[in-house]
C-alpha atoms as a PDB file:
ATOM      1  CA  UNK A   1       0.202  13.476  14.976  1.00  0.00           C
ATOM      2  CA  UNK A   2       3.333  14.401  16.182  1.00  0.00           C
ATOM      3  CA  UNK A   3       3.194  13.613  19.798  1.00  0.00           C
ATOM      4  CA  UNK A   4       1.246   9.725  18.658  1.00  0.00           C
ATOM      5  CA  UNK A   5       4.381   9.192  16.587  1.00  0.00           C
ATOM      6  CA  UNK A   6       7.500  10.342  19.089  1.00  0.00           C
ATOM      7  CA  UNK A   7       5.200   8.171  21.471  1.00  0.00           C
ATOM      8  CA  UNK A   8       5.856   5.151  19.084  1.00  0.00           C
ATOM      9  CA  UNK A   9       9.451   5.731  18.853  1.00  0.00           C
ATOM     10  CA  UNK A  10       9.762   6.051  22.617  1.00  0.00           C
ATOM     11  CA  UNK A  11       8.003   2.733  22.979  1.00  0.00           C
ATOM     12  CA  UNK A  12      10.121   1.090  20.653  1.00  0.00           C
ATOM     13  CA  UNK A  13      13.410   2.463  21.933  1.00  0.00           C
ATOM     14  CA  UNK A  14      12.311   1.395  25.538  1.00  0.00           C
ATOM     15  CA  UNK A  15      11.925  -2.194  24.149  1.00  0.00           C
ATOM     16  CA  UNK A  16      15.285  -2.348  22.216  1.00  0.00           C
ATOM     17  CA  UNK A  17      18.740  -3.380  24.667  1.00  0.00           C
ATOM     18  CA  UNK A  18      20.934  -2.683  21.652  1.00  0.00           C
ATOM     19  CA  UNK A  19      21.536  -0.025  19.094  1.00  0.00           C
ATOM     20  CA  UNK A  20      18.822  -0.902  16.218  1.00  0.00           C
ATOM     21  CA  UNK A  21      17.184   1.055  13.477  1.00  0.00           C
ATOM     22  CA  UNK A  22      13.066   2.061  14.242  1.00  0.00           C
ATOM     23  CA  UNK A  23      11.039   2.021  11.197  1.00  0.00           C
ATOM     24  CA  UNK A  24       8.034   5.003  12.646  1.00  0.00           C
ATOM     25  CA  UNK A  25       4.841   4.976  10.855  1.00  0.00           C
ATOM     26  CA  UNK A  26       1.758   6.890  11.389  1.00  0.00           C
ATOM     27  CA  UNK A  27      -1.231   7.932   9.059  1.00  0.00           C
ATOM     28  CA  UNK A  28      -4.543   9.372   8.996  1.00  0.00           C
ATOM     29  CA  UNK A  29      -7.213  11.514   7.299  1.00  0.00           C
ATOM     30  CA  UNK A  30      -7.638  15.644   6.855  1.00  0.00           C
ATOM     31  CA  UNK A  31     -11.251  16.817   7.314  1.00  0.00           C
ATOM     32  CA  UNK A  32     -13.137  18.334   4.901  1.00  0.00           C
ATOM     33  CA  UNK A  33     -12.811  21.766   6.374  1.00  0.00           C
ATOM     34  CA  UNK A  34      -8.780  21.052   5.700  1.00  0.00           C
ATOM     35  CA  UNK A  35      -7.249  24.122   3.606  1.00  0.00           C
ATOM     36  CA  UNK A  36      -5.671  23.064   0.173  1.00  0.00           C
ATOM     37  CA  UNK A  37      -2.058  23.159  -0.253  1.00  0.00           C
ATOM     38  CA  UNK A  38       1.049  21.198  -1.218  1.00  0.00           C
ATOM     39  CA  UNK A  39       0.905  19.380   1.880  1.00  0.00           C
ATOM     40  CA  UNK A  40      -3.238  19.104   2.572  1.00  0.00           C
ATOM     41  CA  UNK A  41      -6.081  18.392   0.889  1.00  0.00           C
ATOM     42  CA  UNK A  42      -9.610  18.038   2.015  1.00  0.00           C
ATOM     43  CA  UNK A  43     -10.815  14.809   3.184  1.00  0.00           C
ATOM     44  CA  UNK A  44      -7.825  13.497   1.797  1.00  0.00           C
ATOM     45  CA  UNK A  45      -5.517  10.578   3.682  1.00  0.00           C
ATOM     46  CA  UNK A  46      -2.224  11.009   4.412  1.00  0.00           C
ATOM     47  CA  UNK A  47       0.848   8.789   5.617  1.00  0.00           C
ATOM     48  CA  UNK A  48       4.172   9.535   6.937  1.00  0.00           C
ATOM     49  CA  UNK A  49       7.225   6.976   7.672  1.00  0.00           C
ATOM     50  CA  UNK A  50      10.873   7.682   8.727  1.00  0.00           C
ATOM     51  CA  UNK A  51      13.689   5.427   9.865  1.00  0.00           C
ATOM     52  CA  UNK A  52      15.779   6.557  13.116  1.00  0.00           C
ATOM     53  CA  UNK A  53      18.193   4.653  15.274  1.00  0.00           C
ATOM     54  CA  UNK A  54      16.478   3.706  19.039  1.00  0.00           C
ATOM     55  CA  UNK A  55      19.701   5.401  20.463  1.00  0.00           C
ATOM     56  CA  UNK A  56      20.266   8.179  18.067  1.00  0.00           C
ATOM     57  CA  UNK A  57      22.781  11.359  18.816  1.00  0.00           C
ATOM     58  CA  UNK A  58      20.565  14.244  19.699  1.00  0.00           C
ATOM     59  CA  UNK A  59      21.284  17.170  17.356  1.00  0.00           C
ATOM     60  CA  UNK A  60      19.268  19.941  20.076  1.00  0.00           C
ATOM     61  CA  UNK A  61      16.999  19.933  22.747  1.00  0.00           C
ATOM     62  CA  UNK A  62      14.091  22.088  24.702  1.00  0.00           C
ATOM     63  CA  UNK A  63      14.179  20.226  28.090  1.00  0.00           C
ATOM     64  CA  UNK A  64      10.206  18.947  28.559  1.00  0.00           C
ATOM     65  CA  UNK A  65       8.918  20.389  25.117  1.00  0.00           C
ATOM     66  CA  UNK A  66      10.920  18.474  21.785  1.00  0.00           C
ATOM     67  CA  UNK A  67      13.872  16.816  20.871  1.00  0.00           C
ATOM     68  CA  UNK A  68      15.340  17.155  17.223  1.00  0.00           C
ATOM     69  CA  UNK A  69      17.659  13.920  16.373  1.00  0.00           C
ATOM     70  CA  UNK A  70      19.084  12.823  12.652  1.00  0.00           C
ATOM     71  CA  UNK A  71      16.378  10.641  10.673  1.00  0.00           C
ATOM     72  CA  UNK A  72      16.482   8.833   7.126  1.00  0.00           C
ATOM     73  CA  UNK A  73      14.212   7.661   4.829  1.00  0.00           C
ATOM     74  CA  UNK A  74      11.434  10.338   5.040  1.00  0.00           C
ATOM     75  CA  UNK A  75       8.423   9.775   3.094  1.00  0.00           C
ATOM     76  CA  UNK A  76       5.571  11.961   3.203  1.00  0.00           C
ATOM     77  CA  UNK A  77       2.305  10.286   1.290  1.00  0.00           C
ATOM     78  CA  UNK A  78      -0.790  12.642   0.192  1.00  0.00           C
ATOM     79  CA  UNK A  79      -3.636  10.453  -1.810  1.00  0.00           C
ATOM     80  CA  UNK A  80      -6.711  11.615  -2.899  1.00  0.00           C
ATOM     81  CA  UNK A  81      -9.945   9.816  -1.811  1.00  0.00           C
ATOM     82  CA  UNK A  82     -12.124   8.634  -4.888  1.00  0.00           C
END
């Protein structure tokens, strides 16, 4: 999940010539071997969306491994299949 969606925002950074704000989306569904917690639930979708500027100021870095820069918006969606 996390390496699908930082290879959205890449994409969409590469395509923008001028400071902009990226709306990253990604979703999917846990399997029913998934552990129950605040966060999971068995066969249970999920979504996630954040907003982040295609230039943003880089907070830290881990050359070749992750990048950590400022984000807004965060939404974290858990919904029970029925």
């Amino acid at each position: 999940m996390r390496r699908s969606a930082l290879g959205l925002l890449f994409l969409c950074a590469g395509l923008s010539l001028s400071a902009a704000t990226l709306t990253v989306t990604t979703a999917g569904t846990f399997s029913a071997t998934t552990p129950s917690s605040s966060w999971t639930a068995p066969s249970t979708s999920w979504s996630i969306s954040f907003n982040v500027a295609s230039n943003p100021v880089v907070n830290s870095s881990a050359a070749g491994e992750d990048f950590d820069a400022p984000v807004t918006n965060f939404v974290y969606k858990l919904k029970a299949l029925r």
